[in-house]
C-alpha atoms as a PDB file:
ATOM      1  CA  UNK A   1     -17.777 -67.867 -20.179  1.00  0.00           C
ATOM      2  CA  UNK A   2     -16.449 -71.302 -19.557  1.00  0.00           C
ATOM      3  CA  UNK A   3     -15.241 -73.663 -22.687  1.00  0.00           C
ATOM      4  CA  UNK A   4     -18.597 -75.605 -22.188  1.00  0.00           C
ATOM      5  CA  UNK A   5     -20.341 -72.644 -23.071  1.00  0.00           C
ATOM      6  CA  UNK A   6     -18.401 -71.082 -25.436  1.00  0.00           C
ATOM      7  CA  UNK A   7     -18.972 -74.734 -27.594  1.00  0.00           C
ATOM      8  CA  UNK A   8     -22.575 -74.236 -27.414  1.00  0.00           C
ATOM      9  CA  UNK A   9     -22.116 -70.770 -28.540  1.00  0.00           C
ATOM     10  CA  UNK A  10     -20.441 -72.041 -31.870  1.00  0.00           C
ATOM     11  CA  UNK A  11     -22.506 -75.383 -32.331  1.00  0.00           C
ATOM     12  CA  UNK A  12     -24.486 -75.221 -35.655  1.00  0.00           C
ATOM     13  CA  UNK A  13     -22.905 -71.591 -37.057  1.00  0.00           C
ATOM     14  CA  UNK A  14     -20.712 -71.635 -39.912  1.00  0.00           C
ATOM     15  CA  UNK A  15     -17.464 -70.336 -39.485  1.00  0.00           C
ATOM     16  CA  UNK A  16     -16.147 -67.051 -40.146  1.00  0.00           C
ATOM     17  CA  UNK A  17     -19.859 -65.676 -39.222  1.00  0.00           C
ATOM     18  CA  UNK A  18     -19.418 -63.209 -35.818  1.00  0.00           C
ATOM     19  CA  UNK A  19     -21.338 -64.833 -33.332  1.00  0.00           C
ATOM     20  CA  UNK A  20     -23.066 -61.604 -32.882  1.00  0.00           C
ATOM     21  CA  UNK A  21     -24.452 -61.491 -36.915  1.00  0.00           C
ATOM     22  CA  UNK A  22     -28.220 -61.642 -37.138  1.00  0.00           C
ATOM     23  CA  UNK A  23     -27.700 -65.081 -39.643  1.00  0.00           C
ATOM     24  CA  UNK A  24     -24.829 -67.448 -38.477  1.00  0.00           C
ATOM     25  CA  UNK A  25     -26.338 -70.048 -39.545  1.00  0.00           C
ATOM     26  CA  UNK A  26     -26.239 -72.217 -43.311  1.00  0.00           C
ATOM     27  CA  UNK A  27     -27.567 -70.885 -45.884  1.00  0.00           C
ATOM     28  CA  UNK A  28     -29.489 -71.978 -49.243  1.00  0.00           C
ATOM     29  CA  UNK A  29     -27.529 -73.903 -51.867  1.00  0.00           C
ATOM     30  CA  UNK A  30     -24.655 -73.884 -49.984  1.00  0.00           C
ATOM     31  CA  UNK A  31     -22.186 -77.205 -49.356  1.00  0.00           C
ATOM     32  CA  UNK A  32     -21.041 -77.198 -45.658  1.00  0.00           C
ATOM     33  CA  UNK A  33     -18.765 -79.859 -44.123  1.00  0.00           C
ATOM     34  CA  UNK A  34     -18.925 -80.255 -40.159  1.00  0.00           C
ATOM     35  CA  UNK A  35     -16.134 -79.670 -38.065  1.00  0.00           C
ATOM     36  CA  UNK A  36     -15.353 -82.344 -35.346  1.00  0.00           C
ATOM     37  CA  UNK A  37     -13.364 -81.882 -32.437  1.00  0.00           C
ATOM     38  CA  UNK A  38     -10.638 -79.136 -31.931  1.00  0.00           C
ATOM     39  CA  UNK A  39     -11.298 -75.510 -31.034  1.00  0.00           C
ATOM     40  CA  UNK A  40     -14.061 -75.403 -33.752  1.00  0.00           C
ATOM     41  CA  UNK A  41     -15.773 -78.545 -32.929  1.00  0.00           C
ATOM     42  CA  UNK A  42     -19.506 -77.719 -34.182  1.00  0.00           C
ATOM     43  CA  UNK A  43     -18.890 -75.325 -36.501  1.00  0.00           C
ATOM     44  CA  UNK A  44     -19.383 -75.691 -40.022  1.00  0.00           C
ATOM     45  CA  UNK A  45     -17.017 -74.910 -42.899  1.00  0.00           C
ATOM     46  CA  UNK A  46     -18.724 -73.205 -45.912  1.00  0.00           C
ATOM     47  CA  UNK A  47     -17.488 -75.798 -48.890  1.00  0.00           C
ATOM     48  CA  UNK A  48     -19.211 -75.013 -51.536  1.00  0.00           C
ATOM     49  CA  UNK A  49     -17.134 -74.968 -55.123  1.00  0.00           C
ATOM     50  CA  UNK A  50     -14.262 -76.684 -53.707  1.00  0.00           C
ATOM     51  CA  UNK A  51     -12.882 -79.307 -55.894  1.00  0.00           C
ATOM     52  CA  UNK A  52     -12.389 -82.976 -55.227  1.00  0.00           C
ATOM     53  CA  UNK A  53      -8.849 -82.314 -54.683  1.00  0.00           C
ATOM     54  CA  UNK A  54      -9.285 -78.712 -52.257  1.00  0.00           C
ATOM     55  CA  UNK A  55     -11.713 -81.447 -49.966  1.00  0.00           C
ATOM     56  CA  UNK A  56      -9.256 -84.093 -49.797  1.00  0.00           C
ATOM     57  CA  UNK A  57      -6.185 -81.668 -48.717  1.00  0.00           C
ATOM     58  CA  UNK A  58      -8.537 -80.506 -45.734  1.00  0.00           C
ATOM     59  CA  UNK A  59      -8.371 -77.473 -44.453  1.00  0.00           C
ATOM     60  CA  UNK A  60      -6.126 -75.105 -41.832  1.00  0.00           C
ATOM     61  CA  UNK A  61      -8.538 -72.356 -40.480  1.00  0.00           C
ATOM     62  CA  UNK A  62      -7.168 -69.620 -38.761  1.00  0.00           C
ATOM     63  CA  UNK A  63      -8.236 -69.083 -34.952  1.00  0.00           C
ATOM     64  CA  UNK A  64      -7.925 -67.734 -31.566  1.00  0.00           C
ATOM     65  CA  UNK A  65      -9.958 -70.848 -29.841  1.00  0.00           C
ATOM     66  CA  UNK A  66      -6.662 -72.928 -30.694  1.00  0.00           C
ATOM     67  CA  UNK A  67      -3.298 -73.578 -28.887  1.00  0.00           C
ATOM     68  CA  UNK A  68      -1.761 -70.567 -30.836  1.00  0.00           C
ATOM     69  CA  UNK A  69      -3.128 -67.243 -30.618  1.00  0.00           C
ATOM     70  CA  UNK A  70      -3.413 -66.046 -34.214  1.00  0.00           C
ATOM     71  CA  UNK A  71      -2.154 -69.584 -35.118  1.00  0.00           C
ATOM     72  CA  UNK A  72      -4.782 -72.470 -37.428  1.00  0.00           C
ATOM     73  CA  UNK A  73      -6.795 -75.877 -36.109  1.00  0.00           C
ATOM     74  CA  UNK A  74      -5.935 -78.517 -38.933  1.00  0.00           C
ATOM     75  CA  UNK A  75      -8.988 -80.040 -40.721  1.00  0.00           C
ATOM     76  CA  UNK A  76      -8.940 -83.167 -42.344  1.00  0.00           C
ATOM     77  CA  UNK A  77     -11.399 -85.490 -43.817  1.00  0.00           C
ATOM     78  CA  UNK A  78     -10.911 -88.928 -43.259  1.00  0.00           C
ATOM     79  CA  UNK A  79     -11.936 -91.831 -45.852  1.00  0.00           C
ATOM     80  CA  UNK A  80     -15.906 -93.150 -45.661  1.00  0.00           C
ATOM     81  CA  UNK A  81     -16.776 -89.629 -44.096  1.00  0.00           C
ATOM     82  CA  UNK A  82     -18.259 -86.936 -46.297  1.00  0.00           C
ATOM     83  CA  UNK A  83     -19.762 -84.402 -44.692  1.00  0.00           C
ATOM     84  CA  UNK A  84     -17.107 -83.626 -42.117  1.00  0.00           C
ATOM     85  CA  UNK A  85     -13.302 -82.453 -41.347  1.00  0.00           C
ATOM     86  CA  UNK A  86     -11.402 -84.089 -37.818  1.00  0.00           C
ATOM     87  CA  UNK A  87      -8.976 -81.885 -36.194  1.00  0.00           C
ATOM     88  CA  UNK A  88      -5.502 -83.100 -36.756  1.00  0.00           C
ATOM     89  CA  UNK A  89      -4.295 -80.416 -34.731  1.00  0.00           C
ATOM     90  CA  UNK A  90      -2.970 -76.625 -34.105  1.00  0.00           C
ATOM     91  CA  UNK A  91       0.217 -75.184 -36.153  1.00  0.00           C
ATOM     92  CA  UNK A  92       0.888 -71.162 -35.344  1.00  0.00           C
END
């Protein structure tokens, strides 16, 4: 599978699903902020209860798609953009 493919794979699934689960996709009354960019690009982070503060820290997601193996992408939301996370990039 080339990277190409393997970004279609994860477009529109929220992570930490399997790819190979019967539902990877969102799911009723749930708050989901898009990942843009990075290893994840596509993918959407499962939000819902985080506070204010929890949103505007971002997120570091552990992965195997990134420059580390076992390592994180860096998420971060940037001002005037609800609804998604940029990758700042990869930390082991």
């Amino acid at each position: 599978m080339n990277d190409d493919d393997e970004q279609q794979l994860l477009r529109g699934r929220v992570y930490g699903h399997d790819h190979d689960d019967s539902d990877t996709g969102p799911g009723p009354g749930r708050t989901y902020v898009e990942l843009v960019g990075g290893p994840l690009d596509g993918l959407l982070l499962d939000v819902t209860g985080w506070t204010t503060d929890e949103l505007g820290a971002g997120a570091a997601l552990p992965t195997d798609l990134g420059q580390f193996h076992g390592g994180r992408a860096l998420y971060d939301p940037r001002p005037g953009e609800a609804g998604r996370f940029y990758w700042s990039g990869d930390t082991p």
